[in-house]
C-alpha atoms as a PDB file:
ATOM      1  CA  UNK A   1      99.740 149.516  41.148  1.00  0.00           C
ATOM      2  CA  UNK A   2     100.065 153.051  40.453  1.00  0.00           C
ATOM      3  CA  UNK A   3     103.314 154.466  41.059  1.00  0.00           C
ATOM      4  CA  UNK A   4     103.587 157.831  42.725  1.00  0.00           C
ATOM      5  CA  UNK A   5     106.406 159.432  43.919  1.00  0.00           C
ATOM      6  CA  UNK A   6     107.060 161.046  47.557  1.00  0.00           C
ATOM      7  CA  UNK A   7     105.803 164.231  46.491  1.00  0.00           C
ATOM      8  CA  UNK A   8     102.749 163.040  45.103  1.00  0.00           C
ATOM      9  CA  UNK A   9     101.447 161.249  47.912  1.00  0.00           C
ATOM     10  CA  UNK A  10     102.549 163.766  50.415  1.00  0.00           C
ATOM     11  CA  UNK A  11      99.654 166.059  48.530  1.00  0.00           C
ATOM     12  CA  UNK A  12      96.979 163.296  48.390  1.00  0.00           C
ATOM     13  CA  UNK A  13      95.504 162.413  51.593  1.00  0.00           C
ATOM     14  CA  UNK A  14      96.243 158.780  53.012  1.00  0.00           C
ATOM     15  CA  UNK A  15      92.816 157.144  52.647  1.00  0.00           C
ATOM     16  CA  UNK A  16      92.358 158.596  48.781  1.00  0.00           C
ATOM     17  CA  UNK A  17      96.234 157.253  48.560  1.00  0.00           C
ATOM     18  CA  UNK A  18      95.335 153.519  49.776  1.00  0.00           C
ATOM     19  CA  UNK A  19      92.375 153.415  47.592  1.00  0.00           C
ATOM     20  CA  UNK A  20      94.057 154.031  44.464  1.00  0.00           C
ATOM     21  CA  UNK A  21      96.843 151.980  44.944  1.00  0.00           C
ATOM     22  CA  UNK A  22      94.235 149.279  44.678  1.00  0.00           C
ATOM     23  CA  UNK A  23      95.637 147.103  47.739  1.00  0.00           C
ATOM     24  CA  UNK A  24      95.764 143.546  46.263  1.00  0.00           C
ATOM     25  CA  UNK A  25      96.733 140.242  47.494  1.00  0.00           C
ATOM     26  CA  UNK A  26      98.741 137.553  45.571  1.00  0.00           C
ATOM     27  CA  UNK A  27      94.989 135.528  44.862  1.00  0.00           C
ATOM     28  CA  UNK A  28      94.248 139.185  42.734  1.00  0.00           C
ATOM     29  CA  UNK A  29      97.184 138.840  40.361  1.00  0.00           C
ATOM     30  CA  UNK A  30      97.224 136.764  37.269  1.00  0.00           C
ATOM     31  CA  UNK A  31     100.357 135.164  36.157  1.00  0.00           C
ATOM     32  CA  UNK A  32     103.048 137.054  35.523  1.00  0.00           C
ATOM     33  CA  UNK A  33     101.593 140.293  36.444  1.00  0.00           C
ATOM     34  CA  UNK A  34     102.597 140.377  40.100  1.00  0.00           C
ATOM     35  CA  UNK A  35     105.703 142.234  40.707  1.00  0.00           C
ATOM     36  CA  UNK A  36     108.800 141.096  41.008  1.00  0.00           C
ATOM     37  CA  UNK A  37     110.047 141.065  44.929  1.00  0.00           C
ATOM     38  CA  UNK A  38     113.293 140.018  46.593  1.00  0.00           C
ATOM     39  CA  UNK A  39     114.203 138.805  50.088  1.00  0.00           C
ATOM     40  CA  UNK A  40     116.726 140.612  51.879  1.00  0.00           C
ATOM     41  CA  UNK A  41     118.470 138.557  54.759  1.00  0.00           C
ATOM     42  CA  UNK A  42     121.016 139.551  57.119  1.00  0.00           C
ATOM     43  CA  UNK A  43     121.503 136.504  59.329  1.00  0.00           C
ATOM     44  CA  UNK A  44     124.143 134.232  61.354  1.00  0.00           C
ATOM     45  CA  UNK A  45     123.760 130.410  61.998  1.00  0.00           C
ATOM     46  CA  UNK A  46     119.996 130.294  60.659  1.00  0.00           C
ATOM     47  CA  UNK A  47     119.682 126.492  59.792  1.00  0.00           C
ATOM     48  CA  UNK A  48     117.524 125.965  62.357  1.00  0.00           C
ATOM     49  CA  UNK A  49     114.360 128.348  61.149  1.00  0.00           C
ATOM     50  CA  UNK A  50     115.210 129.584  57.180  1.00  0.00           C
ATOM     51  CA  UNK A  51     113.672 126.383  55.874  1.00  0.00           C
ATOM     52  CA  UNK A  52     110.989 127.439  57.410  1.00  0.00           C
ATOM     53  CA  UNK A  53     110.645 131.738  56.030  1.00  0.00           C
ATOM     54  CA  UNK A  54     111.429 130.183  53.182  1.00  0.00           C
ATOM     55  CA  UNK A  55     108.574 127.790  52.827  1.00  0.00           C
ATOM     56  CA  UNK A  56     106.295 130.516  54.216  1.00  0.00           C
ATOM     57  CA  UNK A  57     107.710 133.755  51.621  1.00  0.00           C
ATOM     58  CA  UNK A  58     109.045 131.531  48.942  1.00  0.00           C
ATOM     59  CA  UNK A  59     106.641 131.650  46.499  1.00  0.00           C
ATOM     60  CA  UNK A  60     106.621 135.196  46.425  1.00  0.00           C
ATOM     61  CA  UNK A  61     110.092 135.677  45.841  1.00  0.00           C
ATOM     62  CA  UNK A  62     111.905 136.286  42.863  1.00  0.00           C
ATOM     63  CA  UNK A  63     115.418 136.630  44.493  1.00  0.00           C
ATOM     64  CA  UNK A  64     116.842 136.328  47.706  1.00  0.00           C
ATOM     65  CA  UNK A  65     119.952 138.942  48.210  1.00  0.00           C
ATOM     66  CA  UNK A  66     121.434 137.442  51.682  1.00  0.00           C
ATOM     67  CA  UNK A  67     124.290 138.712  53.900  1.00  0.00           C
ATOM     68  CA  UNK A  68     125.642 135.849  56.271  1.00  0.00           C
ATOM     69  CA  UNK A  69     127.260 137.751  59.163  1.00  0.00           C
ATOM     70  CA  UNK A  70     130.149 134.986  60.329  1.00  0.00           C
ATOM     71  CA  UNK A  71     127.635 132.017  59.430  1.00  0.00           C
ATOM     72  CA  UNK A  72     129.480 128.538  59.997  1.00  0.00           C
ATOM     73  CA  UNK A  73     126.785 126.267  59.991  1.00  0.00           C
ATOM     74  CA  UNK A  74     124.749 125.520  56.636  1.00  0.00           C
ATOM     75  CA  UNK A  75     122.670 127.893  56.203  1.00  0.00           C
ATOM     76  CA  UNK A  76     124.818 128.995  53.075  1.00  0.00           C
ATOM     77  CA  UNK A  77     123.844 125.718  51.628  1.00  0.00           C
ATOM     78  CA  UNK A  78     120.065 125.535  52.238  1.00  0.00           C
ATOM     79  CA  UNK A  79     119.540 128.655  50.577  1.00  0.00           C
ATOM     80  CA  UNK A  80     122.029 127.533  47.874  1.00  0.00           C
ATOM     81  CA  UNK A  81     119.084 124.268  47.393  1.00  0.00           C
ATOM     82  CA  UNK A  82     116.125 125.698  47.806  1.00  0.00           C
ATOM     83  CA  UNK A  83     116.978 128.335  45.067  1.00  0.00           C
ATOM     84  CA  UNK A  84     117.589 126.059  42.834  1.00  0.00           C
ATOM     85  CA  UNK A  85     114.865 123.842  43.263  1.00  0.00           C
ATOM     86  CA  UNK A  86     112.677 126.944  43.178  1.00  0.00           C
ATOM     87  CA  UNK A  87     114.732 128.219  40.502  1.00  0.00           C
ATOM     88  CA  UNK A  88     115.102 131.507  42.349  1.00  0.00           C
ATOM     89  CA  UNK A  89     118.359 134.243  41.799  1.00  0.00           C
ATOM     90  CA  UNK A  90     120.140 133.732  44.890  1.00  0.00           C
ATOM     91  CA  UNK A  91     122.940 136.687  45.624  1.00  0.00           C
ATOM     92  CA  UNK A  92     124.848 135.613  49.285  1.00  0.00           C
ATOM     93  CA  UNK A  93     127.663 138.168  50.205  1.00  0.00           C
ATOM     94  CA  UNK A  94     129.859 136.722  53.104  1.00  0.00           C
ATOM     95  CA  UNK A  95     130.864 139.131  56.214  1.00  0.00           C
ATOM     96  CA  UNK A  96     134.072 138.195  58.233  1.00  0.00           C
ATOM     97  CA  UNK A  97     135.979 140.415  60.607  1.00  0.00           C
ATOM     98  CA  UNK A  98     138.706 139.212  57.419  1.00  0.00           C
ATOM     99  CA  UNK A  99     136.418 139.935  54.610  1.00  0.00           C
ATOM    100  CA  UNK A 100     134.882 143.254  55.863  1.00  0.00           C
ATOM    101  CA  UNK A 101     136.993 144.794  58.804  1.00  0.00           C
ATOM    102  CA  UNK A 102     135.766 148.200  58.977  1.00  0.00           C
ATOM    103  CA  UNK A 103     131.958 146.515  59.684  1.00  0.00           C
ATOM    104  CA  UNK A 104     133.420 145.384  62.887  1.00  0.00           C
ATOM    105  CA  UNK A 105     134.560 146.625  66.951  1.00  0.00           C
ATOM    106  CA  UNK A 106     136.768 144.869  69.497  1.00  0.00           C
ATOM    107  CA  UNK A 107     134.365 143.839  72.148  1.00  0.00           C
ATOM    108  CA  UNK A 108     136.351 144.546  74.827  1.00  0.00           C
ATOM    109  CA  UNK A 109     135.407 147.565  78.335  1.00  0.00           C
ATOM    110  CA  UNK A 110     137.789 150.419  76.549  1.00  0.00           C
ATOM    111  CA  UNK A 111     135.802 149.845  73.152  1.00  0.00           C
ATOM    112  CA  UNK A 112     132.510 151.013  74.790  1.00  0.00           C
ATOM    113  CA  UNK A 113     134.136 153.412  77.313  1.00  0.00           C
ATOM    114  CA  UNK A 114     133.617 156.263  75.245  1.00  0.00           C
ATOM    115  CA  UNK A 115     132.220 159.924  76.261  1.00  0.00           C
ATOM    116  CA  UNK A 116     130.450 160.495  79.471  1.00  0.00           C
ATOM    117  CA  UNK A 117     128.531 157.501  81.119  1.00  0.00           C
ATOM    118  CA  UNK A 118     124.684 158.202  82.010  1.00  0.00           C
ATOM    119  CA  UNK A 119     124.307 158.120  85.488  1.00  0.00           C
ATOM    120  CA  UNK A 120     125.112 155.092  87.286  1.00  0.00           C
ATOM    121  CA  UNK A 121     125.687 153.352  84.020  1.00  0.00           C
ATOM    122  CA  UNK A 122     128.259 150.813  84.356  1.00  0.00           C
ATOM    123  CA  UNK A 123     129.868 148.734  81.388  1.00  0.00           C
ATOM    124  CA  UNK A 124     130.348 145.153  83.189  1.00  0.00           C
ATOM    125  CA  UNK A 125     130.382 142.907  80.129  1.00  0.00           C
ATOM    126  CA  UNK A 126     130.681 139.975  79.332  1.00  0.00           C
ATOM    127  CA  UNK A 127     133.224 141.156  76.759  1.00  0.00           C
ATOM    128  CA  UNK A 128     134.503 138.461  74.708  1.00  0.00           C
ATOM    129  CA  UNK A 129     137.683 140.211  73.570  1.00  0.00           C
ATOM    130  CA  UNK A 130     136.645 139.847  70.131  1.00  0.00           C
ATOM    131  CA  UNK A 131     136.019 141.303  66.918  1.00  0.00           C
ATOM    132  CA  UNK A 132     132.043 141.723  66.559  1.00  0.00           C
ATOM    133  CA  UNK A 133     129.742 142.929  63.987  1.00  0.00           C
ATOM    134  CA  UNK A 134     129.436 146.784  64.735  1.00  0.00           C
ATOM    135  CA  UNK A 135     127.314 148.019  61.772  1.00  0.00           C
ATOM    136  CA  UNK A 136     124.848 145.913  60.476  1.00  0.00           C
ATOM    137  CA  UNK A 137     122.733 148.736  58.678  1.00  0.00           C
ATOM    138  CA  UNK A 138     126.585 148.748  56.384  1.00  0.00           C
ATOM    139  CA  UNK A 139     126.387 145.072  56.288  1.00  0.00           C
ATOM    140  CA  UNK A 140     122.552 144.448  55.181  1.00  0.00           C
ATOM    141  CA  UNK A 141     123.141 147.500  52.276  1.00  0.00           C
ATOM    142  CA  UNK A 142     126.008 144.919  51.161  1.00  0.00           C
ATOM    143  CA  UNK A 143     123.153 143.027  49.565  1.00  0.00           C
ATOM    144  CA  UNK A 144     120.329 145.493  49.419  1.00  0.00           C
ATOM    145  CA  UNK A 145     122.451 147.283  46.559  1.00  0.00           C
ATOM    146  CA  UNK A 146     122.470 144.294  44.475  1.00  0.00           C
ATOM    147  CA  UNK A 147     118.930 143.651  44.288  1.00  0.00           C
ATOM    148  CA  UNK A 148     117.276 143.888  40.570  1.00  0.00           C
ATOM    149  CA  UNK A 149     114.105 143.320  41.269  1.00  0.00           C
ATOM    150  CA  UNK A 150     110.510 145.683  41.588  1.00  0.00           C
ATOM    151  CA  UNK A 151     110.768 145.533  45.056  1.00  0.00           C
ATOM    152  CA  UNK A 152     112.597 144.522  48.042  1.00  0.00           C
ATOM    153  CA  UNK A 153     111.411 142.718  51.438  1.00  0.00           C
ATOM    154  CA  UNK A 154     113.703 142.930  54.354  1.00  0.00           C
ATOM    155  CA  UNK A 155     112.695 140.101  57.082  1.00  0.00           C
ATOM    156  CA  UNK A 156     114.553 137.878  59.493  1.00  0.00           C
ATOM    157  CA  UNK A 157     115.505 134.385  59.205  1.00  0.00           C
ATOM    158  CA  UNK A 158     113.262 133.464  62.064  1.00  0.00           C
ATOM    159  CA  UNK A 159     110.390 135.639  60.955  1.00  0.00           C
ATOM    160  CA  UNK A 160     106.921 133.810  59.770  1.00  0.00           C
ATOM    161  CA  UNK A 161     104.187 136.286  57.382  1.00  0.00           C
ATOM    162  CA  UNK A 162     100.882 135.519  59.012  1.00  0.00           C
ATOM    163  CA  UNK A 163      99.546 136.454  55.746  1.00  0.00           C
ATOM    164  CA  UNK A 164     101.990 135.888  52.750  1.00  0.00           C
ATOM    165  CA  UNK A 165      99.482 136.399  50.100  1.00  0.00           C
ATOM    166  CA  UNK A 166      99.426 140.400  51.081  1.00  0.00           C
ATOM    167  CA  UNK A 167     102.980 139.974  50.309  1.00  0.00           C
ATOM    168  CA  UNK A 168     102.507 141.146  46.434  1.00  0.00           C
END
């Protein structure tokens, strides 16, 4: 693909832009030539469904760059296998309220009582009285930043690609 920066496609109109990025999919490619992508994952308790992103992405992938956001099932441990069956660079950062305690808010009325309420807005919970993740944008750039690949893909555990091939 050509690679133009901001300013260059911000003079060339969209439809001359598309056409000379020559829009491939992965059938286009010949070995080796495809670029290098990684899967970026923030997720909690995701045994249930990354088996199956992971069968649908996974041979697109060159890395997967995962933050587990208080994960205490095994999801940790199927990504740990199928990387290295696939022989794919696996990076997993782990988020705690211990590990990372300025990601995280007491759940609790006062913590949401702040500045004026919108008009007949009222805070009735459930509060659980608990730490809880309050910035996951800080939390996913825990692994975005440690990504080495070409590009980067950002999906959900429970996400399916109708059409993996356009991923490349």
């Amino acid at each position: 693909r050509d690679q133009m920066n901001k300013s260059d496609r911000s003079e060339v109109p969209l439809d001359e832009f598309v056409n000379d990025c020559s829009l491939r999919n992965a059938a286009d490619f010949k070995p080796g030539e495809a670029p290098s992508i990684s899967l970026h994952l923030l997720t909690k308790n995701s045994e249930s469904c990354i088996g199956r992103l992971l069968d649908n992405v996974g041979p697109y992938l060159s890395e997967i760059c995962c933050t587990l956001n208080d994960t205490t099932d095994d999801t940790k441990k199927i990504l740990e296998s199928w990387c290295a069956e696939k022989k794919v660079r696996l990076d997993v950062v782990e988020v705690t309220k211990e590990s990372h305690p300025e990601l995280y808010i007491l759940d609790t009325r006062e913590t949401y009582s702040v500045g004026r309420p919108l008009v007949g807005e009222e805070l009735t919970g459930p509060f659980t009285e608990q730490p809880i993740l309050a910035d996951w944008s800080a939390a996913r750039n825990l692994s975005w930043d440690r990504a080495t690949t070409d590009w980067r893909l950002f999906l959900d555990s429970d996400d399916v690609v109708e059409d993996p091939e356009c991923i490349p």
